[in-house]
PDB file of N, CA and C in Angstrom:
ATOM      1  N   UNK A   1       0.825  -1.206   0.000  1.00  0.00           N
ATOM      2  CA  UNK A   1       0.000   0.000   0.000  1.00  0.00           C
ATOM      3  C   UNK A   1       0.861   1.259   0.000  1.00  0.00           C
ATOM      4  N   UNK A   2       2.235   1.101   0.281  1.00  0.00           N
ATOM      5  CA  UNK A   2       2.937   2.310   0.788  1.00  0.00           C
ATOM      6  C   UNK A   2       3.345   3.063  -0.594  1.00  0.00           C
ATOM      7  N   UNK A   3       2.995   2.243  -1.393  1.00  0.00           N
ATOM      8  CA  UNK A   3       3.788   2.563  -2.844  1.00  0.00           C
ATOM      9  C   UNK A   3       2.957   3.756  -3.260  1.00  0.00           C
ATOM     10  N   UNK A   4       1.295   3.801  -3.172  1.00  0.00           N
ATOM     11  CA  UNK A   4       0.570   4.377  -3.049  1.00  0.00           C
ATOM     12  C   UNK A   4       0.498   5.850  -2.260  1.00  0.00           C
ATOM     13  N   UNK A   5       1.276   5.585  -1.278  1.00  0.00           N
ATOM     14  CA  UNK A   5       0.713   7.117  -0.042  1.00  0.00           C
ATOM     15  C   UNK A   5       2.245   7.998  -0.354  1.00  0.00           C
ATOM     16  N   UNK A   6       2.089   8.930   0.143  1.00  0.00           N
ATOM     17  CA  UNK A   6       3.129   9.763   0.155  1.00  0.00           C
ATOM     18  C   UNK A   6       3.173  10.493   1.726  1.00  0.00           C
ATOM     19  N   UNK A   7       4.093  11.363   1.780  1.00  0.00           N
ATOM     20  CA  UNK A   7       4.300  12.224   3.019  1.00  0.00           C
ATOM     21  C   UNK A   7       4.131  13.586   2.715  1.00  0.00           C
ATOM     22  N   UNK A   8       3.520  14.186   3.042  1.00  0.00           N
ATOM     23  CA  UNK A   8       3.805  15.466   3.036  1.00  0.00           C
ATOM     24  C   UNK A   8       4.069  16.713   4.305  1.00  0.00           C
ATOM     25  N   UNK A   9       4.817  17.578   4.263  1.00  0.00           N
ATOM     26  CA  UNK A   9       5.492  18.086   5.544  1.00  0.00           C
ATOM     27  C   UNK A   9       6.079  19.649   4.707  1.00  0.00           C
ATOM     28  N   UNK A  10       5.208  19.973   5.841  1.00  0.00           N
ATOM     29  CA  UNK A  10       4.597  21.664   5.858  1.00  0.00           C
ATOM     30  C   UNK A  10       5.556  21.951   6.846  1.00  0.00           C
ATOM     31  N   UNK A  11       6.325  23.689   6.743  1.00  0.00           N
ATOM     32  CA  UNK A  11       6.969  23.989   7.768  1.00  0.00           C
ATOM     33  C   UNK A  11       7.122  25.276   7.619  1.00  0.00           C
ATOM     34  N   UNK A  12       6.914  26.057   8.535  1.00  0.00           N
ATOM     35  CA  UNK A  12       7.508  27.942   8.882  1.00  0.00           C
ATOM     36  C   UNK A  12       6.946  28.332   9.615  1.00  0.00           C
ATOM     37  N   UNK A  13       6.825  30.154   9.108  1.00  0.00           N
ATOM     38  CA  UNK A  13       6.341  30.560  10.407  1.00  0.00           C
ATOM     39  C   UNK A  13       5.066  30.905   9.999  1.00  0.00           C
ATOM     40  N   UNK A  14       4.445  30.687  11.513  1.00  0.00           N
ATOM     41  CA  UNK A  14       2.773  30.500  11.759  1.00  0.00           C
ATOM     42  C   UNK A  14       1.784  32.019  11.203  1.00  0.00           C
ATOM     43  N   UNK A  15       1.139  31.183  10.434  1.00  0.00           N
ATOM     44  CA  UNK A  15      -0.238  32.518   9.313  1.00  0.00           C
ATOM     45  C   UNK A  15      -1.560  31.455   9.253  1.00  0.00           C
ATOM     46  N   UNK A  16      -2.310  32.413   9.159  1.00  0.00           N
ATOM     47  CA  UNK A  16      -3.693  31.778   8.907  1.00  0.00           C
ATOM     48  C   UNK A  16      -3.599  31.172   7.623  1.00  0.00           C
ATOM     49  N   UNK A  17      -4.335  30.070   6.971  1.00  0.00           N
ATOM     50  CA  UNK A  17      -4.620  29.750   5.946  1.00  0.00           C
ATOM     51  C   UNK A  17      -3.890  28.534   5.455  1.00  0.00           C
ATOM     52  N   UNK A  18      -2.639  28.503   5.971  1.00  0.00           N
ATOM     53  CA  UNK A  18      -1.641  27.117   5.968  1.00  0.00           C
ATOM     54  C   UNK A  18      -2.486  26.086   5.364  1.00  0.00           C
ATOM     55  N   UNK A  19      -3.153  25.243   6.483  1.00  0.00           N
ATOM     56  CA  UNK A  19      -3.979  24.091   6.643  1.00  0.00           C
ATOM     57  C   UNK A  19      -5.018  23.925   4.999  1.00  0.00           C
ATOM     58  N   UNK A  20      -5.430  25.161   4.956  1.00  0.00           N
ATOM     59  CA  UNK A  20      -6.831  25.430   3.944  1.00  0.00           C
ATOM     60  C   UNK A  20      -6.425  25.150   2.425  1.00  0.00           C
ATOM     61  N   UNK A  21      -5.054  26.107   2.779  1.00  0.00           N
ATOM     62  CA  UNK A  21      -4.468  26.179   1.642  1.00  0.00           C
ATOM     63  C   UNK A  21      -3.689  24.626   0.772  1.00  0.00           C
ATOM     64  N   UNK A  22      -2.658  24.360   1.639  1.00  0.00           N
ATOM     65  CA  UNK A  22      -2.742  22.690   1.329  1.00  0.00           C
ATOM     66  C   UNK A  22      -3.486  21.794   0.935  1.00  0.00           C
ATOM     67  N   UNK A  23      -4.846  21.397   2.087  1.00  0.00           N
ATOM     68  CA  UNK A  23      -5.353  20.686   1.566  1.00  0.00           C
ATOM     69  C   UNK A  23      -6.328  20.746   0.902  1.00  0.00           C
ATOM     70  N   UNK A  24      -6.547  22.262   0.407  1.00  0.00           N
ATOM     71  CA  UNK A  24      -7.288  22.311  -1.208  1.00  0.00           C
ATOM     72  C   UNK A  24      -6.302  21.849  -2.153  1.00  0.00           C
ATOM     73  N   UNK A  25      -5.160  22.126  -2.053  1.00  0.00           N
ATOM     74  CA  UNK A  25      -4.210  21.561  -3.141  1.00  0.00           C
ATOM     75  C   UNK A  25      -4.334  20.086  -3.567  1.00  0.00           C
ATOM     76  N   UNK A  26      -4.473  19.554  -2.342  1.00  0.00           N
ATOM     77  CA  UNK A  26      -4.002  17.840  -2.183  1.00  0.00           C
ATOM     78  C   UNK A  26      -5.651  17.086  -2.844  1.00  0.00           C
ATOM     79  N   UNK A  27      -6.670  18.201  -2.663  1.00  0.00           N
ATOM     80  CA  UNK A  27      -8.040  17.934  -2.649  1.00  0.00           C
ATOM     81  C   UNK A  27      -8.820  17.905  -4.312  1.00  0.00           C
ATOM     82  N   UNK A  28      -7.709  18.954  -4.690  1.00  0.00           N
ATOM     83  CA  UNK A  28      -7.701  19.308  -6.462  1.00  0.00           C
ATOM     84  C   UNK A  28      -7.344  18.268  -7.097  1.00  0.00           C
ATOM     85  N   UNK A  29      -5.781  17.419  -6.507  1.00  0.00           N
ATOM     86  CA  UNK A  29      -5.217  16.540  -7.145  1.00  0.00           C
ATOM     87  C   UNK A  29      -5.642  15.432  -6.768  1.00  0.00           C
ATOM     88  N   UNK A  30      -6.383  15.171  -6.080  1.00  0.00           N
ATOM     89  CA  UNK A  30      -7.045  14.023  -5.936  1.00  0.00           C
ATOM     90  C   UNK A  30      -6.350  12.785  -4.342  1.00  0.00           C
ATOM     91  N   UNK A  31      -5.927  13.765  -4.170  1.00  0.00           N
ATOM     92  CA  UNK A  31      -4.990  12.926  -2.754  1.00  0.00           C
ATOM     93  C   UNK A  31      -5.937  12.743  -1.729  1.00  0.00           C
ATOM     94  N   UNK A  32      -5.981  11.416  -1.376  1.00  0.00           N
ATOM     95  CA  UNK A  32      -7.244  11.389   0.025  1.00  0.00           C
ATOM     96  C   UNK A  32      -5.734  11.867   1.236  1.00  0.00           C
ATOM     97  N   UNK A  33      -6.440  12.544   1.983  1.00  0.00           N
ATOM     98  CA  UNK A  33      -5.795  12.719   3.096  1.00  0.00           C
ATOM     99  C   UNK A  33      -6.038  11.617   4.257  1.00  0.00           C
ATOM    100  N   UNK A  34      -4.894  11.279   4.539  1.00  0.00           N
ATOM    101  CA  UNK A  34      -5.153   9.599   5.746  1.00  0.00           C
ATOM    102  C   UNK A  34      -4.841   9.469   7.104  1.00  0.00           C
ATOM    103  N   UNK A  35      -4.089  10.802   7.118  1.00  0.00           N
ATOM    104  CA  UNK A  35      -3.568  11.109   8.854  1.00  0.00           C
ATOM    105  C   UNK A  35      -3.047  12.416   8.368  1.00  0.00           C
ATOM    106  N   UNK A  36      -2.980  13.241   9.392  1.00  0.00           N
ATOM    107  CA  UNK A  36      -2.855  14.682   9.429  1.00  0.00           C
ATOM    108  C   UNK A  36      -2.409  15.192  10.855  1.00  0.00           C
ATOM    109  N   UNK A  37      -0.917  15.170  11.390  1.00  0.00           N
ATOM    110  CA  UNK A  37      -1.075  16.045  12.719  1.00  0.00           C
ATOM    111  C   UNK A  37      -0.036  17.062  12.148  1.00  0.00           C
ATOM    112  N   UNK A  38      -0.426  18.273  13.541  1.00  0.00           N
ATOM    113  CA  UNK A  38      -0.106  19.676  13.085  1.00  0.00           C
ATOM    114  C   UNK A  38       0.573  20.049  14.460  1.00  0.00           C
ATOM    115  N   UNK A  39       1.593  21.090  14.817  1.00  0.00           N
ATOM    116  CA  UNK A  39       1.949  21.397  15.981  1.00  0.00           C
ATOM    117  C   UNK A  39       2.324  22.794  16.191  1.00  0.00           C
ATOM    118  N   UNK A  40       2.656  23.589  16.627  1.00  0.00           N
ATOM    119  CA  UNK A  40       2.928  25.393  16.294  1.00  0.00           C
ATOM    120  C   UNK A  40       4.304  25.111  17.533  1.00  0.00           C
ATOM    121  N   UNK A  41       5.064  25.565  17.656  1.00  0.00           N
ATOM    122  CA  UNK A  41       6.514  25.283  18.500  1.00  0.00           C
ATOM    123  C   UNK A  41       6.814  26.996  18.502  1.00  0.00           C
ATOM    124  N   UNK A  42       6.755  27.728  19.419  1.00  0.00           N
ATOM    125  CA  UNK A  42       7.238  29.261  19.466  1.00  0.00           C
ATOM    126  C   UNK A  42       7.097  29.928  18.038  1.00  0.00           C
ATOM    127  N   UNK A  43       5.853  29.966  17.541  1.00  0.00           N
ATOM    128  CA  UNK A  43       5.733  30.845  15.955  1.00  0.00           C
ATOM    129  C   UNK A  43       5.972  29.531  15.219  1.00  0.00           C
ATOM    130  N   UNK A  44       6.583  29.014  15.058  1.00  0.00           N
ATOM    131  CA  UNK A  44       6.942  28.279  13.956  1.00  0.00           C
ATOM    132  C   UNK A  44       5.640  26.701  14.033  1.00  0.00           C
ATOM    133  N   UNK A  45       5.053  26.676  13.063  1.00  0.00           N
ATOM    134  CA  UNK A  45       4.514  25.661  11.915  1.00  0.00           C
ATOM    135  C   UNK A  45       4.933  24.840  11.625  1.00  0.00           C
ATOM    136  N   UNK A  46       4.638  23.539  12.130  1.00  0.00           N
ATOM    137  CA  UNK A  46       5.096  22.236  11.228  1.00  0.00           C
ATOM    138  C   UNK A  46       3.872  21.629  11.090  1.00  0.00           C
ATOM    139  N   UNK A  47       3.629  20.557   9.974  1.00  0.00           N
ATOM    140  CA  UNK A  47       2.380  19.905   9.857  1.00  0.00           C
ATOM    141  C   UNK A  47       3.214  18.540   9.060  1.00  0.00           C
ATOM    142  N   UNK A  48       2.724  17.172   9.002  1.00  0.00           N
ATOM    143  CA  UNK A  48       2.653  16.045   8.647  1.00  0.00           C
ATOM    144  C   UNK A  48       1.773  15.500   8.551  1.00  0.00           C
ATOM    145  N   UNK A  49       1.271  15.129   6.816  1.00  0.00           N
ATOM    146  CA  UNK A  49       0.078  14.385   6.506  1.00  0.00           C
ATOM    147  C   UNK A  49       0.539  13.229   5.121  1.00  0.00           C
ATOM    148  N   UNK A  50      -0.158  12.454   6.017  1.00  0.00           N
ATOM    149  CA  UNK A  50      -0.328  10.813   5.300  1.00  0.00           C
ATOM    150  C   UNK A  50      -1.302  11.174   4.112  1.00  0.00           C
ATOM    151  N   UNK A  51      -0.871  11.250   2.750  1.00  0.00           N
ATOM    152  CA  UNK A  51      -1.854  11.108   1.151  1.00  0.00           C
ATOM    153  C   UNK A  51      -1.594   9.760   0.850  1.00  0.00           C
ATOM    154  N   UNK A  52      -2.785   9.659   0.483  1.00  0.00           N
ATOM    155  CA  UNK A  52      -3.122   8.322  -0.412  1.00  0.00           C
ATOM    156  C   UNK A  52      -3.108   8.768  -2.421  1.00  0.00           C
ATOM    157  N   UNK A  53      -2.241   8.911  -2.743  1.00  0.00           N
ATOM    158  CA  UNK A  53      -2.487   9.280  -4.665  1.00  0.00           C
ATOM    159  C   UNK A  53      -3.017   7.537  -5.525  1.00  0.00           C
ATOM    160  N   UNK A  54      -3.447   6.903  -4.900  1.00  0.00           N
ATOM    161  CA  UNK A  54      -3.787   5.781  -6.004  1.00  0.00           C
ATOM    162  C   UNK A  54      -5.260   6.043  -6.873  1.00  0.00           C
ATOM    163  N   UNK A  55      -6.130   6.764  -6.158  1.00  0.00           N
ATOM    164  CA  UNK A  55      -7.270   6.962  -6.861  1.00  0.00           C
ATOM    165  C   UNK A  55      -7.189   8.274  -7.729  1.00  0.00           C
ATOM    166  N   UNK A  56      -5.760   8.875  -7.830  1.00  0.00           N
ATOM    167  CA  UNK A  56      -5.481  10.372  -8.533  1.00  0.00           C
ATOM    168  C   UNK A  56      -5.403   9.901 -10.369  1.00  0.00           C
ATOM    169  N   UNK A  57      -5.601  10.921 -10.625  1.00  0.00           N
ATOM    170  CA  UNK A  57      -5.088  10.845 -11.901  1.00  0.00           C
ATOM    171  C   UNK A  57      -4.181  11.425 -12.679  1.00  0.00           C
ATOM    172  N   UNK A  58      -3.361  12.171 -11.271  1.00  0.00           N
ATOM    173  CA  UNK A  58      -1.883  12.682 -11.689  1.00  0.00           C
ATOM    174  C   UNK A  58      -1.221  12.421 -11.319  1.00  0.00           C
ATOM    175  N   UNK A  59       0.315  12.294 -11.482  1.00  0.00           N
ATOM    176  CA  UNK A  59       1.532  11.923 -11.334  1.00  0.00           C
ATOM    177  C   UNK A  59       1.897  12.382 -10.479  1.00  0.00           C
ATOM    178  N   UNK A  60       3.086  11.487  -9.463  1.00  0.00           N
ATOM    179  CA  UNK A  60       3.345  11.762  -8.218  1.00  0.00           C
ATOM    180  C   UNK A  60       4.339  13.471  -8.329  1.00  0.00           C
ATOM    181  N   UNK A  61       4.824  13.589  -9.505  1.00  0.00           N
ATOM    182  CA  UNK A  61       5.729  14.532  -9.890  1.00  0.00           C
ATOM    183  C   UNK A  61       4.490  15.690 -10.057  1.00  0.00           C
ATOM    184  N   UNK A  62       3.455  15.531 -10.869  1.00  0.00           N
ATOM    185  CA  UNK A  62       2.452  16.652 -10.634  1.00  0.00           C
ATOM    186  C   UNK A  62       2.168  17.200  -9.526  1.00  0.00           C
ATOM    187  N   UNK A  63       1.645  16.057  -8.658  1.00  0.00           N
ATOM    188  CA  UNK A  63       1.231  16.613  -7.153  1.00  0.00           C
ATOM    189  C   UNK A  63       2.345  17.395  -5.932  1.00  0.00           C
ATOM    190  N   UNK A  64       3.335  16.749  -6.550  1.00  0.00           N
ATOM    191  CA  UNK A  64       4.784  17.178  -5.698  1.00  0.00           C
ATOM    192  C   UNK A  64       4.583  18.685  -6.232  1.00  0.00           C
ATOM    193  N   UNK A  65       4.938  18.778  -7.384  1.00  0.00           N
ATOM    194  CA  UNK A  65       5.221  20.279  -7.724  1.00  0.00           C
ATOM    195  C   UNK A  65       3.813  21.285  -7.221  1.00  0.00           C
ATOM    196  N   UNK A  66       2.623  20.851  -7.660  1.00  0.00           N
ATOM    197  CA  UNK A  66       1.594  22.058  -6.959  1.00  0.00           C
ATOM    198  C   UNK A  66       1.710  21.608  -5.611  1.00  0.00           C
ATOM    199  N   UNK A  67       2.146  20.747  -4.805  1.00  0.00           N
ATOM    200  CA  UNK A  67       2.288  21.294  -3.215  1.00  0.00           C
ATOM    201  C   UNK A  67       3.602  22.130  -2.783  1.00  0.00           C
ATOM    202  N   UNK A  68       4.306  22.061  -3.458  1.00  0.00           N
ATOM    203  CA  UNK A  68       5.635  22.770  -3.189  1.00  0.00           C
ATOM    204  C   UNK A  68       5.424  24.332  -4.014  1.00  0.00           C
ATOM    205  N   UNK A  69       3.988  24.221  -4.991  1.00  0.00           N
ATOM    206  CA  UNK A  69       4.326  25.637  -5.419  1.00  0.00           C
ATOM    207  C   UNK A  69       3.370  26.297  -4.456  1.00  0.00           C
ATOM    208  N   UNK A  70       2.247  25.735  -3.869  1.00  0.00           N
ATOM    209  CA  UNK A  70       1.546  26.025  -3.088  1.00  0.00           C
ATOM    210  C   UNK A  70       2.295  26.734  -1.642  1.00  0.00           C
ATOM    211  N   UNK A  71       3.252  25.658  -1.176  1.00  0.00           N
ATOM    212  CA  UNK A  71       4.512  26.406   0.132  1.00  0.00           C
ATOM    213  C   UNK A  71       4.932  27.571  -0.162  1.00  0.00           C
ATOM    214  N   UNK A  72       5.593  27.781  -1.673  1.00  0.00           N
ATOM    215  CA  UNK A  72       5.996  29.119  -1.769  1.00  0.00           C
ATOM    216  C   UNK A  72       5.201  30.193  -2.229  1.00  0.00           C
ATOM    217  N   UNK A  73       4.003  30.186  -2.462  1.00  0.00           N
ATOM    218  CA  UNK A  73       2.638  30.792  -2.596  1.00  0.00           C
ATOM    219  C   UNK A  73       2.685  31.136  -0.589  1.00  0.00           C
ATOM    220  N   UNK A  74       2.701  30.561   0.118  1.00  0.00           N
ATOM    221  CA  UNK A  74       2.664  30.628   1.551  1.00  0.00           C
ATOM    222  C   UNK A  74       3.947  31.153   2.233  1.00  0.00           C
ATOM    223  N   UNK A  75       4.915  30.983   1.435  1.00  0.00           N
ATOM    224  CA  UNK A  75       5.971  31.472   2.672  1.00  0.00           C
ATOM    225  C   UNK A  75       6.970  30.660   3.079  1.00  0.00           C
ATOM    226  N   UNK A  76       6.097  28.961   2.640  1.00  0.00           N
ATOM    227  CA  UNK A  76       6.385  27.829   4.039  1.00  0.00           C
ATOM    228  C   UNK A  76       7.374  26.937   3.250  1.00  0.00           C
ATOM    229  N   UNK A  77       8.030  25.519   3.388  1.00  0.00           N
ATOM    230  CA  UNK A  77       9.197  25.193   2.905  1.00  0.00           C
ATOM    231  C   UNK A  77       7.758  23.878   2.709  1.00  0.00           C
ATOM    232  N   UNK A  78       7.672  22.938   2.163  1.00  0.00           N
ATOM    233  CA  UNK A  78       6.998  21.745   1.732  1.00  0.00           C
ATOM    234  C   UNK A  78       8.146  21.092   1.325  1.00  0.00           C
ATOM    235  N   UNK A  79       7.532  19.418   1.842  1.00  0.00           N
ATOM    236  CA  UNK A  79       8.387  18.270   1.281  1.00  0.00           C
ATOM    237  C   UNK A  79       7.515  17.232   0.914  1.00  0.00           C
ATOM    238  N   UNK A  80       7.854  16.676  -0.273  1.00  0.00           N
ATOM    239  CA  UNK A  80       6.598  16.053  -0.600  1.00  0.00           C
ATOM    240  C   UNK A  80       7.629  14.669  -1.135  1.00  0.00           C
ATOM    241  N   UNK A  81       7.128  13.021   0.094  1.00  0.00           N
ATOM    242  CA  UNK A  81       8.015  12.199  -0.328  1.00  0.00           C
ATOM    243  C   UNK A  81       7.143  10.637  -0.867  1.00  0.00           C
ATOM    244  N   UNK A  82       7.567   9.613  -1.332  1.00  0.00           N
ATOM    245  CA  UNK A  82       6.542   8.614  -1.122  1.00  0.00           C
ATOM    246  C   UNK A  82       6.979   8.009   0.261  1.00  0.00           C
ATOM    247  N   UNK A  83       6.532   7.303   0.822  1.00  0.00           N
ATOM    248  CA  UNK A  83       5.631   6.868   1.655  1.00  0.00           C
ATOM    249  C   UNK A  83       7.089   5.969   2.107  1.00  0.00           C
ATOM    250  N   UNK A  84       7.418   4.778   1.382  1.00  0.00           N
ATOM    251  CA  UNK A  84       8.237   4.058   0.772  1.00  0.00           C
ATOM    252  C   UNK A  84       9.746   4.647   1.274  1.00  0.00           C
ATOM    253  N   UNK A  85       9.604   5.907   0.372  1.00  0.00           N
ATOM    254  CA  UNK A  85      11.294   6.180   0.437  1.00  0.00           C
ATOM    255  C   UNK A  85      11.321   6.503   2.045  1.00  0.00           C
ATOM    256  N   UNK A  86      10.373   7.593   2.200  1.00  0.00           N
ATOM    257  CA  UNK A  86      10.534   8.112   3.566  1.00  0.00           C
ATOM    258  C   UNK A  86      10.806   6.601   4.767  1.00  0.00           C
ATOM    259  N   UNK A  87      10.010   5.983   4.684  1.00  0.00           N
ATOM    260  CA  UNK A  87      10.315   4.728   5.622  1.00  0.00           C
ATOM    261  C   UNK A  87      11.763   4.065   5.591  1.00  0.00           C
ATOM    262  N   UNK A  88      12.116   3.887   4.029  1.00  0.00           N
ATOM    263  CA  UNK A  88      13.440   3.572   3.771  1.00  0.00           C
ATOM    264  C   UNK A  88      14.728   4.712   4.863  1.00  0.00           C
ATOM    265  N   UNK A  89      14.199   5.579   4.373  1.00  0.00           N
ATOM    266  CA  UNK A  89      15.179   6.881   4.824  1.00  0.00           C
ATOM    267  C   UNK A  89      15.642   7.002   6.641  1.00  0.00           C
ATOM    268  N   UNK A  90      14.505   6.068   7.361  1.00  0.00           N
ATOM    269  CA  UNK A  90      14.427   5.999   8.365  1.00  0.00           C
ATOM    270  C   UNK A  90      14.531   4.737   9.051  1.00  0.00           C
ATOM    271  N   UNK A  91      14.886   3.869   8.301  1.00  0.00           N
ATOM    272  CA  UNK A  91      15.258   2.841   8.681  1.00  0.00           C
ATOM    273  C   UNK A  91      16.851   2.630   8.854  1.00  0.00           C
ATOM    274  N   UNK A  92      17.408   1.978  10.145  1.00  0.00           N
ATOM    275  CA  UNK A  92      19.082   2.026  10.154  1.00  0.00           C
ATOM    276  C   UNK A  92      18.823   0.086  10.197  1.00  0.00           C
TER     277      UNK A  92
END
């Protein structure tokens, strides 16, 4: 299933609209959202959400780029990974 989901990870400093703004993005491209936590640390914004892209009909490279153009539309830094690598990346 992991081949399927991706990561995505929101980060800066704290403004209204963050949240809205993303996941209209993710909502356009067809990404179900599958877990979502958010935290604010002294001003600063981080967010991590579990997408599902198997029912999309765009490319993981499509969706990467409008969430990352969406971050700099915001201010905020976006990382947009599969699911897969990220687990890899964290595994010793």
């Amino acid at each position: 299933m992991s081949d399927s989901q991706i990561i995505v990870t929101v980060s800066g400093v704290d403004k209204v609209g963050i949240v809205a703004k993303v996941t209209s993005v993710m909502a356009q491209y067809e990404v179900n959202i599958e877990d979502i936590k958010q935290t604010l640390m002294q001003g600063h914004f981080v967010m991590f959400m579990l997408g599902n892209i198997e029912k999309s009909k765009f490319s993981f490279k499509e969706i990467k780029e409008a969430l990352v153009t969406a971050g700099k539309e915001l201010g905020m830094e976006v990382w947009v990974q599969r699911k897969e690598i990220f687990d890899n990346m964290h595994n010793i």
